[in-house]
C-alpha atoms as a PDB file:
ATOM      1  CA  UNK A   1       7.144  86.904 -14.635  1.00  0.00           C
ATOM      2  CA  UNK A   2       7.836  88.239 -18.228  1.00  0.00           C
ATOM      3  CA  UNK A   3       9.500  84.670 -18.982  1.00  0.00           C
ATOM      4  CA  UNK A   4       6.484  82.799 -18.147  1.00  0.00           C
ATOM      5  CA  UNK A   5       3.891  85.535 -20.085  1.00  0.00           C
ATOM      6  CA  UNK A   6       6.205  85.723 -23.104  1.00  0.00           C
ATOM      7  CA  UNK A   7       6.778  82.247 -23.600  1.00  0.00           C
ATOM      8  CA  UNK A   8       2.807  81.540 -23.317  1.00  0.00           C
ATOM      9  CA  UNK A   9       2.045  84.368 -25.527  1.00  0.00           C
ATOM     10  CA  UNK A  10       4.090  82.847 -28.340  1.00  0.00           C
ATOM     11  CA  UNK A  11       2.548  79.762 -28.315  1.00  0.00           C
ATOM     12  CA  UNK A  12      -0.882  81.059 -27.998  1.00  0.00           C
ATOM     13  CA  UNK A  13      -0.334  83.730 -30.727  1.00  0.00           C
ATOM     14  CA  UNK A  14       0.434  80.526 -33.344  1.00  0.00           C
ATOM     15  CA  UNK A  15      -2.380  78.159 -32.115  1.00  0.00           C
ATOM     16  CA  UNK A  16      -4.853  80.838 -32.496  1.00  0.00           C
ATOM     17  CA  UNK A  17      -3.448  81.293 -36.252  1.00  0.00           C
ATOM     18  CA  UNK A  18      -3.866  77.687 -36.624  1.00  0.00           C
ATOM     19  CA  UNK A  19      -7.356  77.980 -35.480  1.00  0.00           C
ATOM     20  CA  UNK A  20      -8.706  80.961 -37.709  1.00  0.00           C
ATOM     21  CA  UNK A  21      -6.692  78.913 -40.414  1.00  0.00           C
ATOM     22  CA  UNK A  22      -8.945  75.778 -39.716  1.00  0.00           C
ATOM     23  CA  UNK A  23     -12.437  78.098 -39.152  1.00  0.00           C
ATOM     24  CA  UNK A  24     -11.884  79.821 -42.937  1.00  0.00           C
ATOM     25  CA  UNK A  25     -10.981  76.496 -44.083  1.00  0.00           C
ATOM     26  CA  UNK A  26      -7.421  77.818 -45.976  1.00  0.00           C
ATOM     27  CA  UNK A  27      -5.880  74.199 -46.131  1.00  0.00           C
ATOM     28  CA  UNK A  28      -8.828  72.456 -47.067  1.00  0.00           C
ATOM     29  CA  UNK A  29     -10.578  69.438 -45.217  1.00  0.00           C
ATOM     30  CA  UNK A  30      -7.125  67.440 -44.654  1.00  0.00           C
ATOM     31  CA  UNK A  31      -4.915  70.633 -43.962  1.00  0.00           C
ATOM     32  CA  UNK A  32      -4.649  69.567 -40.076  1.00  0.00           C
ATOM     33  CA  UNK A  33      -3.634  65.690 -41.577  1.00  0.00           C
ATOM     34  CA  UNK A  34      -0.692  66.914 -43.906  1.00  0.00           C
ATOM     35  CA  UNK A  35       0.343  69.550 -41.156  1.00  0.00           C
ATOM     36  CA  UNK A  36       0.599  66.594 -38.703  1.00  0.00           C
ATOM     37  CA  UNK A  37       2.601  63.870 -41.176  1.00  0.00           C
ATOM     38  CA  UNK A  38       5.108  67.055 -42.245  1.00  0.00           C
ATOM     39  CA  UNK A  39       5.683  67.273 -38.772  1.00  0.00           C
ATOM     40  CA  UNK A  40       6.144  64.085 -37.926  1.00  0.00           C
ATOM     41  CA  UNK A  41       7.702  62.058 -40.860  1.00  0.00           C
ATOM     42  CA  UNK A  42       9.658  65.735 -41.916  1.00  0.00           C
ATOM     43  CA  UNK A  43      10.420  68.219 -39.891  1.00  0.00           C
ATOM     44  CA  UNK A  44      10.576  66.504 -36.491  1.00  0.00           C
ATOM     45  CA  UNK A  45      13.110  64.261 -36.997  1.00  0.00           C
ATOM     46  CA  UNK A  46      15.290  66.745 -38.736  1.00  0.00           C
ATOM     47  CA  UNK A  47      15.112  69.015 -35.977  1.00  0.00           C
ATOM     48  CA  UNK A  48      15.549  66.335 -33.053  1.00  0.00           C
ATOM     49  CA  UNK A  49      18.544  65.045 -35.346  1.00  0.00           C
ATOM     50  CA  UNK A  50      20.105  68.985 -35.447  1.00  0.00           C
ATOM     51  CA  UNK A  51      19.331  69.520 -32.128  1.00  0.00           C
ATOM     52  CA  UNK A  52      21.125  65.969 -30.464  1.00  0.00           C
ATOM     53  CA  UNK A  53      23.680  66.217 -33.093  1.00  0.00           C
ATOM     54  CA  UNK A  54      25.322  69.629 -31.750  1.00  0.00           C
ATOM     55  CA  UNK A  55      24.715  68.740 -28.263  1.00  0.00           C
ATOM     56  CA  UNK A  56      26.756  68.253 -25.350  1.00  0.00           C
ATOM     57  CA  UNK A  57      25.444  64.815 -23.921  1.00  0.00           C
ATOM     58  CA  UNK A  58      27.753  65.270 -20.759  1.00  0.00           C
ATOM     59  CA  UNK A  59      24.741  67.686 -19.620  1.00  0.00           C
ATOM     60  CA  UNK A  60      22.547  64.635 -19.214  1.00  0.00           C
ATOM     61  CA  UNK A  61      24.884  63.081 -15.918  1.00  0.00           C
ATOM     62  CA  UNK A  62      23.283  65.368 -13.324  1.00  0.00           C
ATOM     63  CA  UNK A  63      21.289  65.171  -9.947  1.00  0.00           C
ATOM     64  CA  UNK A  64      19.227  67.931 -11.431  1.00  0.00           C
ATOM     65  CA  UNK A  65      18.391  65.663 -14.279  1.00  0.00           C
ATOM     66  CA  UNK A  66      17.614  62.328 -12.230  1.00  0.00           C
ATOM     67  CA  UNK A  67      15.503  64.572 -10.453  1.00  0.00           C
ATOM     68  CA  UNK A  68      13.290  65.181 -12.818  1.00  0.00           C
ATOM     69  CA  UNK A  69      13.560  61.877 -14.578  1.00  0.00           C
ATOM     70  CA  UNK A  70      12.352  60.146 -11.422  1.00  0.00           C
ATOM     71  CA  UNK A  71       9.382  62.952 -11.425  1.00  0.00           C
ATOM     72  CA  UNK A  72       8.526  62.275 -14.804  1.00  0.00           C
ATOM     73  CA  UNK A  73       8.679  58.358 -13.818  1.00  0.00           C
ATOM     74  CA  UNK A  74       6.319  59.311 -11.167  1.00  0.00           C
ATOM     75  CA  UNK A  75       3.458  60.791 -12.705  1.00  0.00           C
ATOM     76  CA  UNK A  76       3.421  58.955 -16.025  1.00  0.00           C
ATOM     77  CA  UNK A  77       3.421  55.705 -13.152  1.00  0.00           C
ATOM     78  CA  UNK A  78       0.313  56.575 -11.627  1.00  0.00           C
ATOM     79  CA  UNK A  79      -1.452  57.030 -14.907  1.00  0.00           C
ATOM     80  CA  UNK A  80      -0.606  54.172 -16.162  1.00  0.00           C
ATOM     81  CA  UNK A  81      -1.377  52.315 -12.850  1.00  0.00           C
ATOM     82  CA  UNK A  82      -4.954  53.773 -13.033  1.00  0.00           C
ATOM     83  CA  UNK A  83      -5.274  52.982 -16.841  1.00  0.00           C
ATOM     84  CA  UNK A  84      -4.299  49.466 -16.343  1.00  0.00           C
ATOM     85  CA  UNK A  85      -7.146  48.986 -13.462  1.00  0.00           C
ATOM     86  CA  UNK A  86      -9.929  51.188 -15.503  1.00  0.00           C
ATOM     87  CA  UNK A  87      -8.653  49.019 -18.284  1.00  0.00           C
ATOM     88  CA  UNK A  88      -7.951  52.610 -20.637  1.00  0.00           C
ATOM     89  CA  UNK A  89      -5.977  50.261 -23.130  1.00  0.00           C
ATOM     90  CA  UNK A  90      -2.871  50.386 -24.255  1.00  0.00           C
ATOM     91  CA  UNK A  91      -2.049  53.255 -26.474  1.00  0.00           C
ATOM     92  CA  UNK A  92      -4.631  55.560 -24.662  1.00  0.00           C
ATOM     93  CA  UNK A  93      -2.775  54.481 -21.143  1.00  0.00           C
ATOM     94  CA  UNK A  94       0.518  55.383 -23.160  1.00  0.00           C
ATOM     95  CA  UNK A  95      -0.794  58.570 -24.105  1.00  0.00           C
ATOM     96  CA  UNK A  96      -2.526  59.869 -21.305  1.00  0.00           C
ATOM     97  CA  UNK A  97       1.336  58.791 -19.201  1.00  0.00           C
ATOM     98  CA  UNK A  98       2.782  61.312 -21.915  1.00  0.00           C
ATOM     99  CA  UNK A  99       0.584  64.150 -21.053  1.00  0.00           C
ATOM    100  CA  UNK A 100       1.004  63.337 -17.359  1.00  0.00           C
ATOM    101  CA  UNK A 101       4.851  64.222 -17.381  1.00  0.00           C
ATOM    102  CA  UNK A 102       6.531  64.924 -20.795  1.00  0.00           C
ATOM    103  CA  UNK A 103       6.842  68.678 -20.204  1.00  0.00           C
ATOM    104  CA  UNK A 104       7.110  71.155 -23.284  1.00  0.00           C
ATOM    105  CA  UNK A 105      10.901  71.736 -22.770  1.00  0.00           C
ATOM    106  CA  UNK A 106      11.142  73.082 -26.302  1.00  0.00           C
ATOM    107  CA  UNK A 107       9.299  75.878 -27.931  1.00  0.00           C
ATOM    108  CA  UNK A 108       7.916  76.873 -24.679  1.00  0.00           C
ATOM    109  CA  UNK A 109      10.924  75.770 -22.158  1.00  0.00           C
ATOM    110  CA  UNK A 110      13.424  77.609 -23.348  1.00  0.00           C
ATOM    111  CA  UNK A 111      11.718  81.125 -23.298  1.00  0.00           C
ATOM    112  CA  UNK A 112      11.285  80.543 -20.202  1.00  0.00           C
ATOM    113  CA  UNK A 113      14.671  78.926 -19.471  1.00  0.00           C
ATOM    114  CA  UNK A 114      16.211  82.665 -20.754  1.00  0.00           C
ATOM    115  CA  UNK A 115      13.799  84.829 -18.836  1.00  0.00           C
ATOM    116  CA  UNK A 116      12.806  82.939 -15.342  1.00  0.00           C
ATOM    117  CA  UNK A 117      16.188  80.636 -14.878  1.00  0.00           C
ATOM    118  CA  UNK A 118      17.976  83.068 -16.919  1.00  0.00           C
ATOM    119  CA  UNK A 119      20.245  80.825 -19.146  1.00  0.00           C
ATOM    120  CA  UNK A 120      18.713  77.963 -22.221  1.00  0.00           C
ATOM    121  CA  UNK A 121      21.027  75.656 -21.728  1.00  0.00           C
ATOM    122  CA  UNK A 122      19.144  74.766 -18.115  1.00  0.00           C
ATOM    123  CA  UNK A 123      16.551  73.200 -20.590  1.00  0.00           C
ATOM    124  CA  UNK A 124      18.929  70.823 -22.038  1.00  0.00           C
ATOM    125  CA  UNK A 125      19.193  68.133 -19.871  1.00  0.00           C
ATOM    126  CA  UNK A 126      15.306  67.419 -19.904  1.00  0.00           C
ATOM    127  CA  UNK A 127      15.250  67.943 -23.890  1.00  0.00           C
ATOM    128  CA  UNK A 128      17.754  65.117 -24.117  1.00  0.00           C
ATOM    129  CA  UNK A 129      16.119  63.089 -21.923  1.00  0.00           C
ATOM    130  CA  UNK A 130      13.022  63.063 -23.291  1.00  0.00           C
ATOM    131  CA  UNK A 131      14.028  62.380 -26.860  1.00  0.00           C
ATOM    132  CA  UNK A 132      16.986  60.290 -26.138  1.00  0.00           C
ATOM    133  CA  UNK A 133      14.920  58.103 -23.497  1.00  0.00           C
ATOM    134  CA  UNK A 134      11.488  58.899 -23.027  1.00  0.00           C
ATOM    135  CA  UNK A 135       9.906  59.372 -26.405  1.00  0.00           C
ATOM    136  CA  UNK A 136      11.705  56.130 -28.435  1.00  0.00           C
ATOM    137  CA  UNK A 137      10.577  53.649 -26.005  1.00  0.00           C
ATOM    138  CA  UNK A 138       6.558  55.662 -25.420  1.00  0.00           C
ATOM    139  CA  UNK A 139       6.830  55.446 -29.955  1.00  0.00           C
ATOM    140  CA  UNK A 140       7.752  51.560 -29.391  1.00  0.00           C
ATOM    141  CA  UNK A 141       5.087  51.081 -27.017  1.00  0.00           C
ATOM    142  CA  UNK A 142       2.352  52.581 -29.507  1.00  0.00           C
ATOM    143  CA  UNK A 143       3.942  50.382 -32.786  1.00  0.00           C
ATOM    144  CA  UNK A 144       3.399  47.892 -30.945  1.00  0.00           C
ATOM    145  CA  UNK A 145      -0.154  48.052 -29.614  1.00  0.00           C
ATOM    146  CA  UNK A 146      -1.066  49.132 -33.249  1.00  0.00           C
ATOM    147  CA  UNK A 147      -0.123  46.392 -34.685  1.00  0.00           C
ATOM    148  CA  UNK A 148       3.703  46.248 -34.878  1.00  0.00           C
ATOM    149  CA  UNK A 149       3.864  43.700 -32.650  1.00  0.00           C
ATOM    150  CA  UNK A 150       2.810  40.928 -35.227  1.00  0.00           C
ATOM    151  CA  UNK A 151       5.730  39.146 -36.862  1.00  0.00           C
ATOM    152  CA  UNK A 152       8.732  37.314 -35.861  1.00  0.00           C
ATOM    153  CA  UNK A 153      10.992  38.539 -32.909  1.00  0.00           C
ATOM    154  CA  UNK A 154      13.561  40.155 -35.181  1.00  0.00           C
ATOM    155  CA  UNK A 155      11.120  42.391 -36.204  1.00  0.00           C
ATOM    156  CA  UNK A 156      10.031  43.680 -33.159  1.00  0.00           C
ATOM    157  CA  UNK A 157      12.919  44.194 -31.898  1.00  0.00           C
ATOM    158  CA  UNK A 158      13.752  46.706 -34.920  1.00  0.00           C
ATOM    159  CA  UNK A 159      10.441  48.656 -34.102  1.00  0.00           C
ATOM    160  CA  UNK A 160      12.098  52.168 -33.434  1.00  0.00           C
ATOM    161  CA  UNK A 161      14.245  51.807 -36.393  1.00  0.00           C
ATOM    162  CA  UNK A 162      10.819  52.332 -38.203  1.00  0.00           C
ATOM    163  CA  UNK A 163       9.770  55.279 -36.409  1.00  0.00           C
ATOM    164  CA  UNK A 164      11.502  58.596 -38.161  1.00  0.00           C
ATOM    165  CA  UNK A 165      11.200  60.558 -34.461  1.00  0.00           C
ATOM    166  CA  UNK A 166      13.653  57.618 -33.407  1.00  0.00           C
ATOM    167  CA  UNK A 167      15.509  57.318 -35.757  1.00  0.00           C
ATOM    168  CA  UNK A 168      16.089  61.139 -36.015  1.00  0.00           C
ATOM    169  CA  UNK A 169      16.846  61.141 -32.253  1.00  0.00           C
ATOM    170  CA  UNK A 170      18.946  58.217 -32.284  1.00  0.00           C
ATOM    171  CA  UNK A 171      20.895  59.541 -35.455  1.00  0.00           C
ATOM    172  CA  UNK A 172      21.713  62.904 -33.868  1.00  0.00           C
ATOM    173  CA  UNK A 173      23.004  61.232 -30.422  1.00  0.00           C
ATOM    174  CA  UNK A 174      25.463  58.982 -32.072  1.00  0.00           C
ATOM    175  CA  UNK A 175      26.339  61.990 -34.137  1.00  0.00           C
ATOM    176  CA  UNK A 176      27.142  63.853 -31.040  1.00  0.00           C
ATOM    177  CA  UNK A 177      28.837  60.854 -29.257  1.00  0.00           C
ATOM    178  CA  UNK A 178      31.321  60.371 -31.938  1.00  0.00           C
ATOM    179  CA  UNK A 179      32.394  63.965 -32.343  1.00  0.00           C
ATOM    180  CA  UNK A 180      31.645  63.882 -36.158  1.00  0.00           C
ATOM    181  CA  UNK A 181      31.200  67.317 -37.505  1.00  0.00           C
ATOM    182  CA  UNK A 182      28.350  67.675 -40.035  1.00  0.00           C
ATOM    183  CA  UNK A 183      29.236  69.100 -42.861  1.00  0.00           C
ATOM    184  CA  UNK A 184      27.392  72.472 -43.361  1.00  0.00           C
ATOM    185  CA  UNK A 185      26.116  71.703 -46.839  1.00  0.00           C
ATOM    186  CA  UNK A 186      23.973  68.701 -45.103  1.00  0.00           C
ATOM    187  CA  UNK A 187      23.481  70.422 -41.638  1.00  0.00           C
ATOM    188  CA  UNK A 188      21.944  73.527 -43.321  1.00  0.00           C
ATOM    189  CA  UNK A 189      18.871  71.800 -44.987  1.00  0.00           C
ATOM    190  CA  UNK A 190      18.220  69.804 -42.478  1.00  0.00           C
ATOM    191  CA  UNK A 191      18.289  72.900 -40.047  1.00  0.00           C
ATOM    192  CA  UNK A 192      15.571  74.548 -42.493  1.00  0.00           C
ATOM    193  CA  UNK A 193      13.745  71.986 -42.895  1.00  0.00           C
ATOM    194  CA  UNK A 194      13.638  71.624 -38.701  1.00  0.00           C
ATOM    195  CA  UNK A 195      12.464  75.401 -38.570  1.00  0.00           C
ATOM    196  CA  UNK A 196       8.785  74.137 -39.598  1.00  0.00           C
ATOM    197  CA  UNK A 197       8.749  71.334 -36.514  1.00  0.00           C
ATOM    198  CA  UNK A 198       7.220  73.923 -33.865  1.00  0.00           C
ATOM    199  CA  UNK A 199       5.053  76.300 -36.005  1.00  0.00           C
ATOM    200  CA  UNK A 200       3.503  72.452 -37.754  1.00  0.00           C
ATOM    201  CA  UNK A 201       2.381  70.992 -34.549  1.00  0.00           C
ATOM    202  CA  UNK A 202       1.319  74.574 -33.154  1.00  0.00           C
ATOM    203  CA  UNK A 203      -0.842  75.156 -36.246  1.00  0.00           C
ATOM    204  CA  UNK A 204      -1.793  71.561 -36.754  1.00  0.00           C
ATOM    205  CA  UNK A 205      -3.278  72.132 -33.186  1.00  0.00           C
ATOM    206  CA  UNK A 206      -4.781  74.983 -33.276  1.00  0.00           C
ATOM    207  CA  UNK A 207      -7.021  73.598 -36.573  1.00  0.00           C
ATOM    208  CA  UNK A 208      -7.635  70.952 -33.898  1.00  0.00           C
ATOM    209  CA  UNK A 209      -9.699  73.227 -31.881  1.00  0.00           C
ATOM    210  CA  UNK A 210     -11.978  74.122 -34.799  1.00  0.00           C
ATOM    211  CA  UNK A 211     -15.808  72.671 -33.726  1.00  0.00           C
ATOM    212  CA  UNK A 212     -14.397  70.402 -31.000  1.00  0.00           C
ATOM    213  CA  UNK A 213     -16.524  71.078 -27.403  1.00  0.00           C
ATOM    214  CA  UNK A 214     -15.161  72.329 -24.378  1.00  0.00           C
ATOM    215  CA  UNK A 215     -12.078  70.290 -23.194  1.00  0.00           C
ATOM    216  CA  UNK A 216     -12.668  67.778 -20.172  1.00  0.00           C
ATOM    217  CA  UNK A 217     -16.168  66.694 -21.539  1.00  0.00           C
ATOM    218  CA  UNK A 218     -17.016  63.396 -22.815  1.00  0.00           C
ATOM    219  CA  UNK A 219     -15.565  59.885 -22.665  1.00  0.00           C
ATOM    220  CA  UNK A 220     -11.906  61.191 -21.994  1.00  0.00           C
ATOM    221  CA  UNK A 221     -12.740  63.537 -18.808  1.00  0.00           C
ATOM    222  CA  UNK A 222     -11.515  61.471 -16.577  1.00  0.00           C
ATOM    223  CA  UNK A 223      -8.273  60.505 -18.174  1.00  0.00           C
ATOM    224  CA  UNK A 224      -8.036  64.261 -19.157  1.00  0.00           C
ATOM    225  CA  UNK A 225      -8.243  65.454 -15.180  1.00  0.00           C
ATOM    226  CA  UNK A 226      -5.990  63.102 -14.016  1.00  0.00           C
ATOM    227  CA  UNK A 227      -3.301  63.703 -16.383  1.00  0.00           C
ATOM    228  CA  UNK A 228      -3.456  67.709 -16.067  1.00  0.00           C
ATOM    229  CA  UNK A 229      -3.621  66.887 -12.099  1.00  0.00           C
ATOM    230  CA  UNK A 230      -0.512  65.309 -11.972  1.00  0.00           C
ATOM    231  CA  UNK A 231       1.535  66.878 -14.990  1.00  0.00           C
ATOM    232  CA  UNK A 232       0.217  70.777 -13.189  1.00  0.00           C
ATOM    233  CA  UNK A 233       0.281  69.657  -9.541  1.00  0.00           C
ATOM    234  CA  UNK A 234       1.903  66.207  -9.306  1.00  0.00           C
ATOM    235  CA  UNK A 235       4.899  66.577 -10.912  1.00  0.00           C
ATOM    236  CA  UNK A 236       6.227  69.952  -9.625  1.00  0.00           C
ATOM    237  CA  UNK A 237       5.025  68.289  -5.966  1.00  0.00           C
ATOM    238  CA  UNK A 238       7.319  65.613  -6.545  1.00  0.00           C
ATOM    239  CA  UNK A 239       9.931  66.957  -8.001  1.00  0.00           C
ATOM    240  CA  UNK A 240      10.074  69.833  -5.234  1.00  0.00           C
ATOM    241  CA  UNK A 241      10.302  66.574  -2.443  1.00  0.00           C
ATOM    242  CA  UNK A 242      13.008  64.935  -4.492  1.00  0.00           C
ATOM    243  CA  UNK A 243      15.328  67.762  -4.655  1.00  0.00           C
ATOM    244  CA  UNK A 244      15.096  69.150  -1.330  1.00  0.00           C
ATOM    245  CA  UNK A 245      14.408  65.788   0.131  1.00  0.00           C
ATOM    246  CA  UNK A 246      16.926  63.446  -1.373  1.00  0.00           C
ATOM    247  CA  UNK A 247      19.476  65.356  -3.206  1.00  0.00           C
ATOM    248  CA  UNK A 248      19.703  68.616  -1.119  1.00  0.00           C
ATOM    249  CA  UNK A 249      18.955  70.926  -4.034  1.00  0.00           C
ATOM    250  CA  UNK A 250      18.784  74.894  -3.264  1.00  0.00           C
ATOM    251  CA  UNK A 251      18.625  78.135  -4.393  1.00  0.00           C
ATOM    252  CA  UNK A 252      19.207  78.123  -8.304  1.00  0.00           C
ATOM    253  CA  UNK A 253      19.176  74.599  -8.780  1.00  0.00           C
ATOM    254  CA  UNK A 254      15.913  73.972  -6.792  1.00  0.00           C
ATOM    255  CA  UNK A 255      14.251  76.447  -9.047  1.00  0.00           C
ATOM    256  CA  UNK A 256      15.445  75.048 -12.019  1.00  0.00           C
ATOM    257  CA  UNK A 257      14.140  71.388 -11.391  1.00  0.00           C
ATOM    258  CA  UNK A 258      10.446  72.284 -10.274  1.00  0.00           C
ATOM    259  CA  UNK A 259      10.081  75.119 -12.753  1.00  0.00           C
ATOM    260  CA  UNK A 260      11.170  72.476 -15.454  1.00  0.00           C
ATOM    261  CA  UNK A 261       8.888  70.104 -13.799  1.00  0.00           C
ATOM    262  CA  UNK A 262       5.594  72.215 -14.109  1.00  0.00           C
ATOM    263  CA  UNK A 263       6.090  72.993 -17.481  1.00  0.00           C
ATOM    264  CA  UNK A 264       2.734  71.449 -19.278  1.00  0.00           C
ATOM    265  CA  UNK A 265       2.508  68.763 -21.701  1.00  0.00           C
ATOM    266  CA  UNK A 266       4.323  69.155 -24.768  1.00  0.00           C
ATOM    267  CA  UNK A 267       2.972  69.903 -27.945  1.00  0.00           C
ATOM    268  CA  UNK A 268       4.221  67.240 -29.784  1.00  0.00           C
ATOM    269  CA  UNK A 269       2.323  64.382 -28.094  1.00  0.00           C
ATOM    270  CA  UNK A 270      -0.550  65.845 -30.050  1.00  0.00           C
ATOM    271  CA  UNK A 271       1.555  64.969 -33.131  1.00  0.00           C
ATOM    272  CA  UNK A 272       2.173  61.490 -31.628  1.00  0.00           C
ATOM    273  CA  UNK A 273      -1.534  60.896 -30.875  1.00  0.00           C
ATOM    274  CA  UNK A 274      -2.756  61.621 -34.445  1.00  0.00           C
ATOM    275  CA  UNK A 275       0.069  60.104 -35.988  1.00  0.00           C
ATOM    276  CA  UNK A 276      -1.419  56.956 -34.544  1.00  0.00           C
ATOM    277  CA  UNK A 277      -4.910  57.452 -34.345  1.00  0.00           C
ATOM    278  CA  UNK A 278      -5.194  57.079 -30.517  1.00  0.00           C
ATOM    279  CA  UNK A 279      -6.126  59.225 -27.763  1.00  0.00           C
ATOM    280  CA  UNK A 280      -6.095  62.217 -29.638  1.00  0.00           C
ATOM    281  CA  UNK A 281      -8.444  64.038 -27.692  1.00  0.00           C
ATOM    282  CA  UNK A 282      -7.091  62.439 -24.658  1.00  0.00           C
ATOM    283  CA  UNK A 283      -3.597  64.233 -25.439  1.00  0.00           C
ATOM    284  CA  UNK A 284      -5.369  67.573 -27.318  1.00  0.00           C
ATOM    285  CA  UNK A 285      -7.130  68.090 -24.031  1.00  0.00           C
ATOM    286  CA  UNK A 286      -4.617  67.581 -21.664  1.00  0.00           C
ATOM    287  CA  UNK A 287      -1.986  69.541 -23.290  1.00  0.00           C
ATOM    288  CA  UNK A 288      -4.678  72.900 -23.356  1.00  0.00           C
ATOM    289  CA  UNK A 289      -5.820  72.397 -19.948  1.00  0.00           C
ATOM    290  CA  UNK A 290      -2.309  72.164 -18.499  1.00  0.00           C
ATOM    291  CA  UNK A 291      -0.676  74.731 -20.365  1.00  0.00           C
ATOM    292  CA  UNK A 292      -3.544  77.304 -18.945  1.00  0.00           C
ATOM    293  CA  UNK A 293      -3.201  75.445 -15.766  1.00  0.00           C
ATOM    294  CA  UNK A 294       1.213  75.817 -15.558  1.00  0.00           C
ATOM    295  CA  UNK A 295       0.472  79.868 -15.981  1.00  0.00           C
ATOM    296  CA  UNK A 296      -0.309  80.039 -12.043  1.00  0.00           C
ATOM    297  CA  UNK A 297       1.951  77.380 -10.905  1.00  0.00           C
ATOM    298  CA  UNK A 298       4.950  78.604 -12.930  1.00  0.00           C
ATOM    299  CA  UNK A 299       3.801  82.087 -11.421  1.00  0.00           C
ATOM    300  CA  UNK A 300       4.115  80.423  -7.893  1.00  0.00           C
ATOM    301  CA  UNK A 301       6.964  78.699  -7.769  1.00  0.00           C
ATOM    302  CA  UNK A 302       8.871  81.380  -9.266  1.00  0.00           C
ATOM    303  CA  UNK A 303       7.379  83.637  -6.676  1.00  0.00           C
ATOM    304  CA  UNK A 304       8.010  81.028  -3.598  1.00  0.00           C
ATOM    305  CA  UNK A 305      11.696  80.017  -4.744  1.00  0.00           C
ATOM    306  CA  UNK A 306      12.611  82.640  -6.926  1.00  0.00           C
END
């Protein structure tokens, strides 16, 4: 269980920095703001295009992958489904689908990747999928309902092009697929800069935290609940049925999709929620509730399958 304690205790260690920044007020009244736009215009899409540019994108043809892909499908289905009939609009819907199954495969993923699965590279797959699939077409979504959508068709059509986690992602994968190697003299900044993706949105949510009430309270409780229902029980559930179920996953492999699958909600949607002024509770909610809520579960199925 170190794996799962360790790679909690990392994260939790940073937010709480990022909260006693925000209570003594170091960065001023717009220090979560700038931390947010750094991380989102900056550092995000230099470390997505590092990352996708050095990867191996054979990794993402796997039944351990479509496993979780059709989980992640799953959960984020429901909650829109629900939005759409409580009429949640748009970008809150799109949102509250993130939180429901885009799992923290990163800064919290790998740790536990080395220490519960015992090898990173497990995480892969999932990272790739996510930025490569999931997040350019959830960024399209929320240009559009914000207003991107106005114009000729030309224009919408060249929506992700405008959005630097996109284009960052985008940029690194046809990097990658044409077997270009960056030269280190460009590779090396953009590495650095990177670096300050993870600690940004940790910090940038832990200032977040600052005077806000207890999570789950409010308008957004019941968009809150359903999302950490699904992306702490849901998911995992799902994914557990697909693997054993359809693809006649076992042993290693079985572990690796569910524990991938119960990972909580990334980060980063908080990032995508301010960037756009939507849901931001919604997402800063969801993501605390089911990253206390993944502690047991992650405990559990490593127990049960381990």
């Amino acid at each position: 269980m170190r794996g799962v304690l360790t790679g909690f205790a990392v994260i939790a260690v940073v937010i709480g920095v990022g909260y006693v920044i925000g209570r003594r007020g170091h960065l001023g009244d717009h220090g979560r703001e700038v931390l947010t736009k750094l991380a989102f215009h900056v550092a995000s899409p230099a470390l997505l295009f590092t990352t996708l540019a050095r990867a191996d994108l054979s990794v993402v043809f796997s039944s351990r992958l479509l496993v979780t892909a059709l989980s992640t499908a799953a959960a984020a289905g429901v909650f829109v489904a629900v939005g759409v009939v409580r009429g949640w609009g748009v970008g809150r819907t799109t949102i509250g689908a993130l939180c429901s199954g885009y799992v923290n495969s990163g800064n919290l993923g790998i740790p536990i990747a080395v220490y519960v699965l015992g090898d990173a590279s497990l995480v892969a797959p999932v990272l790739l999928f996510q930025l490569v699939g999931v997040t350019p077409v959830a960024l399209t979504v929320l240009d559009l309902s914000a207003g991107g959508g106005k114009g000729p068709l030309w224009r919408r059509l060249l929506t992700p092009l405008r959005n630097p986690i996109a284009v960052g992602s985008l940029a690194g994968v046809a990097v990658s697929a044409s077997g270009v190697r960056v030269p280190g003299p460009v590779m090396d900044p953009l590495t650095l800069i990177g670096n300050m993706s993870v600690p940004a949105v940790l910090l940038a949510f832990g200032i977040s935290l600052c005077g806000s009430t207890m999570p789950g309270r409010g308008a957004d409780r019941h968009p809150v609940f359903l999302s950490v229902a699904l992306k702490s029980v849901g998911q995992p559930l799902v994914a557990w049925a697909l693997a054993t179920g359809v693809f006649g996953l076992h042993g290693a492999r079985l572990l690796d999709v569910v524990v991938t699958s119960a990972l909580p909600a990334a980060q980063n949607l908080y990032t995508y929620a301010s960037s756009y002024g939507v849901g931001e509770r919604l997402a800063r909610d969801s993501i605390l509730l089911s990253t206390v809520m993944s502690v047991p579960v992650l405990v559990a199925v490593a127990t049960l399958l381990g």
